[in-house]
Protein backbone atom coordinates (compact mmCIF):
# COMPACT_ATOMS: atom_id res chain seq x y z
CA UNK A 1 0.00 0.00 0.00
CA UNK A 2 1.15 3.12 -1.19
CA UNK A 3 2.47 6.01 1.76
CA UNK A 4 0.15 9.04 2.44
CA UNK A 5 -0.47 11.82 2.04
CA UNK A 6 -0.57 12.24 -1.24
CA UNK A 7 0.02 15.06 -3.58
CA UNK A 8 -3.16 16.05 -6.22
CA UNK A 9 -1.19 14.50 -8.91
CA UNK A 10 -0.61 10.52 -7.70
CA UNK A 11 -3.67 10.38 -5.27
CA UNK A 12 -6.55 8.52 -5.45
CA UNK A 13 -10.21 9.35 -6.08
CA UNK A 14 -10.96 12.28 -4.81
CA UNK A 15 -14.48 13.20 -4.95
CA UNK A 16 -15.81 11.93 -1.95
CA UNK A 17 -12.85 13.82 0.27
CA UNK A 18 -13.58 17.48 1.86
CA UNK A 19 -11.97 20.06 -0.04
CA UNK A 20 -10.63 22.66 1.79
CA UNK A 21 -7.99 23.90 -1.45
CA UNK A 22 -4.74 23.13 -0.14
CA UNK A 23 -6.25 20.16 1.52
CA UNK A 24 -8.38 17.38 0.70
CA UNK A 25 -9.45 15.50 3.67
CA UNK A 26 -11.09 11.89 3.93
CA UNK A 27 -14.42 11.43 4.59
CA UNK A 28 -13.52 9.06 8.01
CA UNK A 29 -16.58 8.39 10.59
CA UNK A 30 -16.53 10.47 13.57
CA UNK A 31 -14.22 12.49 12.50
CA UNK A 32 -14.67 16.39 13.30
CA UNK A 33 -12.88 19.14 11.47
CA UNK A 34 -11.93 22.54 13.12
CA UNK A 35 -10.79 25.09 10.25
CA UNK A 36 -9.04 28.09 12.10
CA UNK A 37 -9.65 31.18 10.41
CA UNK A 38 -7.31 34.44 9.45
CA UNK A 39 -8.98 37.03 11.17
CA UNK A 40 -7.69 39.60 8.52
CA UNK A 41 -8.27 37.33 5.78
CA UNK A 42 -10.68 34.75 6.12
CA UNK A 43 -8.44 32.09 4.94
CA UNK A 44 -7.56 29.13 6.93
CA UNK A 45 -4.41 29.13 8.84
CA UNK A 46 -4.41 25.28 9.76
CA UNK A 47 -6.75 22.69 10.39
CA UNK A 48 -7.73 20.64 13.32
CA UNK A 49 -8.96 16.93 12.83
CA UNK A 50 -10.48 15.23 16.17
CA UNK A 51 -11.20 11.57 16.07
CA UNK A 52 -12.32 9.54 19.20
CA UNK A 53 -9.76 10.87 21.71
CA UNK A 54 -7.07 12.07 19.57
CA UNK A 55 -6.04 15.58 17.88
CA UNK A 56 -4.11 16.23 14.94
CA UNK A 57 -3.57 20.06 13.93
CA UNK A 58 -2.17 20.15 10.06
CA UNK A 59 -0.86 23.26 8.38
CA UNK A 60 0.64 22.80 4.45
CA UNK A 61 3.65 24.89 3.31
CA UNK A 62 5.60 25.54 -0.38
CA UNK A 63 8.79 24.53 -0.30
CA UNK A 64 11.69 24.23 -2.80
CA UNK A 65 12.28 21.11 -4.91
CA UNK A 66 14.96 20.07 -2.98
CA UNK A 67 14.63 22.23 0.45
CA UNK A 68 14.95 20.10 3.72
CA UNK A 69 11.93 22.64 5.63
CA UNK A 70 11.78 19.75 8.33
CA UNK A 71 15.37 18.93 9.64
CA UNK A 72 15.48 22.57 10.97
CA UNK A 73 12.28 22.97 11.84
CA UNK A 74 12.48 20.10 13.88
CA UNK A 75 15.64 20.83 15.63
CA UNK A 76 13.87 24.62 16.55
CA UNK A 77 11.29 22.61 17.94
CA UNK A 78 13.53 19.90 20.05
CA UNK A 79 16.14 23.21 21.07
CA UNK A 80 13.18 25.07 22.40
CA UNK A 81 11.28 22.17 24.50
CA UNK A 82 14.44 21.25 26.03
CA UNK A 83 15.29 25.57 26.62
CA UNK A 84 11.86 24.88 28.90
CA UNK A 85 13.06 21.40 30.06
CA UNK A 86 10.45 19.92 28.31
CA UNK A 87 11.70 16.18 28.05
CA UNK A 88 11.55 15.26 24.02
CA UNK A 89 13.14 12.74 21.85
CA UNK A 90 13.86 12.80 18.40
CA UNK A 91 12.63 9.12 17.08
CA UNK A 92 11.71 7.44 13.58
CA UNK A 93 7.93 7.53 13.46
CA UNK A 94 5.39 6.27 10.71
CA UNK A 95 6.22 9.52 8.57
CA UNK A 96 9.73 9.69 8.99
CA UNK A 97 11.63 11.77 11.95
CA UNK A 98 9.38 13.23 14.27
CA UNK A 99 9.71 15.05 17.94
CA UNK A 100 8.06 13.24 21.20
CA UNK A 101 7.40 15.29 23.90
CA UNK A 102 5.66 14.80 26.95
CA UNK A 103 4.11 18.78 27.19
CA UNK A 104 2.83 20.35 31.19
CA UNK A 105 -0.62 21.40 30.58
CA UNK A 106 -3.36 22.93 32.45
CA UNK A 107 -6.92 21.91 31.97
CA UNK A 108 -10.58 23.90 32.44
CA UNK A 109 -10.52 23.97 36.13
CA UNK A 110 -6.96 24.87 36.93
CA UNK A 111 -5.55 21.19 37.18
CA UNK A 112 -2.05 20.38 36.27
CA UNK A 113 -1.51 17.87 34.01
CA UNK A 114 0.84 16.35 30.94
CA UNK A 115 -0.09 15.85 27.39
CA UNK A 116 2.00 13.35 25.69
CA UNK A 117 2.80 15.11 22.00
CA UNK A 118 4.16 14.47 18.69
CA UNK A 119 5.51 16.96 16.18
CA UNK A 120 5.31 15.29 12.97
CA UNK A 121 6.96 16.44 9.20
CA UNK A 122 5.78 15.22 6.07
CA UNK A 123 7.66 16.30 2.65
CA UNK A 124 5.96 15.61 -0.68
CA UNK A 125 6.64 17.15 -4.15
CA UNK A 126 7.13 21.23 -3.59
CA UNK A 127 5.06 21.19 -0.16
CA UNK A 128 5.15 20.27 3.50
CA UNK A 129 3.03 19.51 5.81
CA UNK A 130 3.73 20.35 9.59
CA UNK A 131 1.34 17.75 11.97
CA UNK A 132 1.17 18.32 16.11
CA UNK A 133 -0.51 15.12 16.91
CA UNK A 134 -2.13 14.48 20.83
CA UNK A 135 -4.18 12.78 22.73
CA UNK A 136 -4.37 8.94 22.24
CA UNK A 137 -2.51 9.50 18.85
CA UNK A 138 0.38 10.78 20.90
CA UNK A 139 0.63 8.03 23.25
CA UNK A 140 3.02 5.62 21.16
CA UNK A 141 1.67 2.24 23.12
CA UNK A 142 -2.10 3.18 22.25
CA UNK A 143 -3.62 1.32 19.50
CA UNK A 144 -5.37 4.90 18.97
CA UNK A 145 -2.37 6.16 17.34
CA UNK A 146 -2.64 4.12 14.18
CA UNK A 147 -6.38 5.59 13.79
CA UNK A 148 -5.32 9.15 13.39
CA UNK A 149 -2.05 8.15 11.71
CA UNK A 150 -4.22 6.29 9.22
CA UNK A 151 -6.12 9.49 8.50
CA UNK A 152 -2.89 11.90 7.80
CA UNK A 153 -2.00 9.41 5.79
CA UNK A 154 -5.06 9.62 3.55
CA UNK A 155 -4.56 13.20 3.36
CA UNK A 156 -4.46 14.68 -0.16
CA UNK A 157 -2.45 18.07 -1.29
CA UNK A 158 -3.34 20.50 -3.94
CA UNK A 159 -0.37 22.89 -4.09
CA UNK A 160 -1.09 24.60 -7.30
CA UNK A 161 1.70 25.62 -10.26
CA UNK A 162 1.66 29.35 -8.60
CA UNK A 163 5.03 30.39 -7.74
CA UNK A 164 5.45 30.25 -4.24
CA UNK A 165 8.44 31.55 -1.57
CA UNK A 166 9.96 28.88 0.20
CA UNK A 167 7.68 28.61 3.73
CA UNK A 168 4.84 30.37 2.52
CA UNK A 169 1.85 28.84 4.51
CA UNK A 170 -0.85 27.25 1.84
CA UNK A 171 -3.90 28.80 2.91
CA UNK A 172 -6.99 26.45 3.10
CA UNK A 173 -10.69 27.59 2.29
CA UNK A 174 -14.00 27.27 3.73
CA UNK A 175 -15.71 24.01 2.24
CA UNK A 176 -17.95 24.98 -0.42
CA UNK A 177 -21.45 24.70 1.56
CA UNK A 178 -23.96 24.19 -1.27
CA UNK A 179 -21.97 21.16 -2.36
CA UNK A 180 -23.86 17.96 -2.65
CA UNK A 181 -22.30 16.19 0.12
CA UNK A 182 -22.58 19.52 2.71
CA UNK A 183 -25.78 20.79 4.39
CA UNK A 184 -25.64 23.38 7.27
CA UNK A 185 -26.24 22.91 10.12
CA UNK A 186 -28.33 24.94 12.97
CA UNK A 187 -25.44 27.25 14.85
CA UNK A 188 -23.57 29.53 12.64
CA UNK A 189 -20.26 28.30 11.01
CA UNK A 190 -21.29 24.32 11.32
CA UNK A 191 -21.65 22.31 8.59
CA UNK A 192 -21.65 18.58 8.16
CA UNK A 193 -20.01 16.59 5.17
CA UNK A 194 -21.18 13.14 4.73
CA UNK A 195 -19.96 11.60 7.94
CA UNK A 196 -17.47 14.96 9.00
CA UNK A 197 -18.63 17.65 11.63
CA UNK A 198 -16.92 20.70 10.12
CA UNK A 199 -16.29 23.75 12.93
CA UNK A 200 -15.37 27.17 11.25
């Protein structure tokens, strides 16, 4: 079986998946969607994919044909966890190379806590996508992990032949909401898409 994601050009069928125009996203059961928003803009700046009791947040870049976006990005990422003595570990994941961390967190009530998290990079043909994955997806032992792992990997990227500057975020759009496959919802902003919850 082929490794996801995929870029527009080599991926599958398509027309079931949610397109958000830098992303396509698969239509998985119980999975919700959370596109945050450019306040200036109205573009999306990333987008957040909940399923059961994990979290992945995606956000697509352009790169260069042969730029390496990740290795330093990752080492920023390791250098500044361990500036806050954040334990992390620099490991071989599904995707390739990819920073564990094991975050302090504070929930609704005041509680201290830890969040187990994994910073995840994923190079494909001029673009990158940059994945913070938690929850039960973070927790290497859980059997959750290979349910939201299984769902990056079924991602799909439409980068476009526009010139772009190296690390210029991809901007994703609000799903088209007279589509077939989307109806609104009551609140404002909620939509659903065949089995997807989308949250603007």
């Amino acid at each position: 079986m082929t490794q996801g994601p995929f870029d527009i050009a080599d991926a599958p069928d398509t027309s079931k998946m949610l397109d958000l125009g830098s992303l396509l996203l698969p239509n998985v059961p119980g999975l919700e969607v959370h596109l945050d928003l450019d306040v200036k803009t109205g573009n999306g700046k990333s987008v957040s994919l909940h399923l059961d009791m994990s979290i992945v947040e995606l956000q697509v870049f352009a790169v260069a044909i042969n730029e390496d976006l990740w290795g330093d990005m990752r080492n920023a990422i390791a250098d500044g966890l361990r500036e806050q003595e954040v334990e992390c570990q620099v490991v071989e994941g599904r995707f390739g190379t990819e920073v564990r961390a094991v975050m302090p967190t504070v929930d609704l009530d005041g509680n201290a806590h830890v969040q187990p998290v994994r910073f995840v990079g994923i190079r494909g043909p001029r673009w990158f996508i940059r994945a913070v994955i938690s929850g039960y997806g973070a927790v290497i032992e859980s059997e959750k992990k290979s349910e939201i792992d299984d769902v990056i990997a079924q991602v799909v990227v439409h980068r476009g032949n526009e010139p772009q500057p190296p690390g210029q975020r991809l901007w994703l759009r609000r799903p088209t909401v007279n589509s077939e496959l989307v109806t609104q919802e009551n609140e404002p902003g909620n939509s659903k898409f065949g089995h997807l919850h989308i949250s603007l």
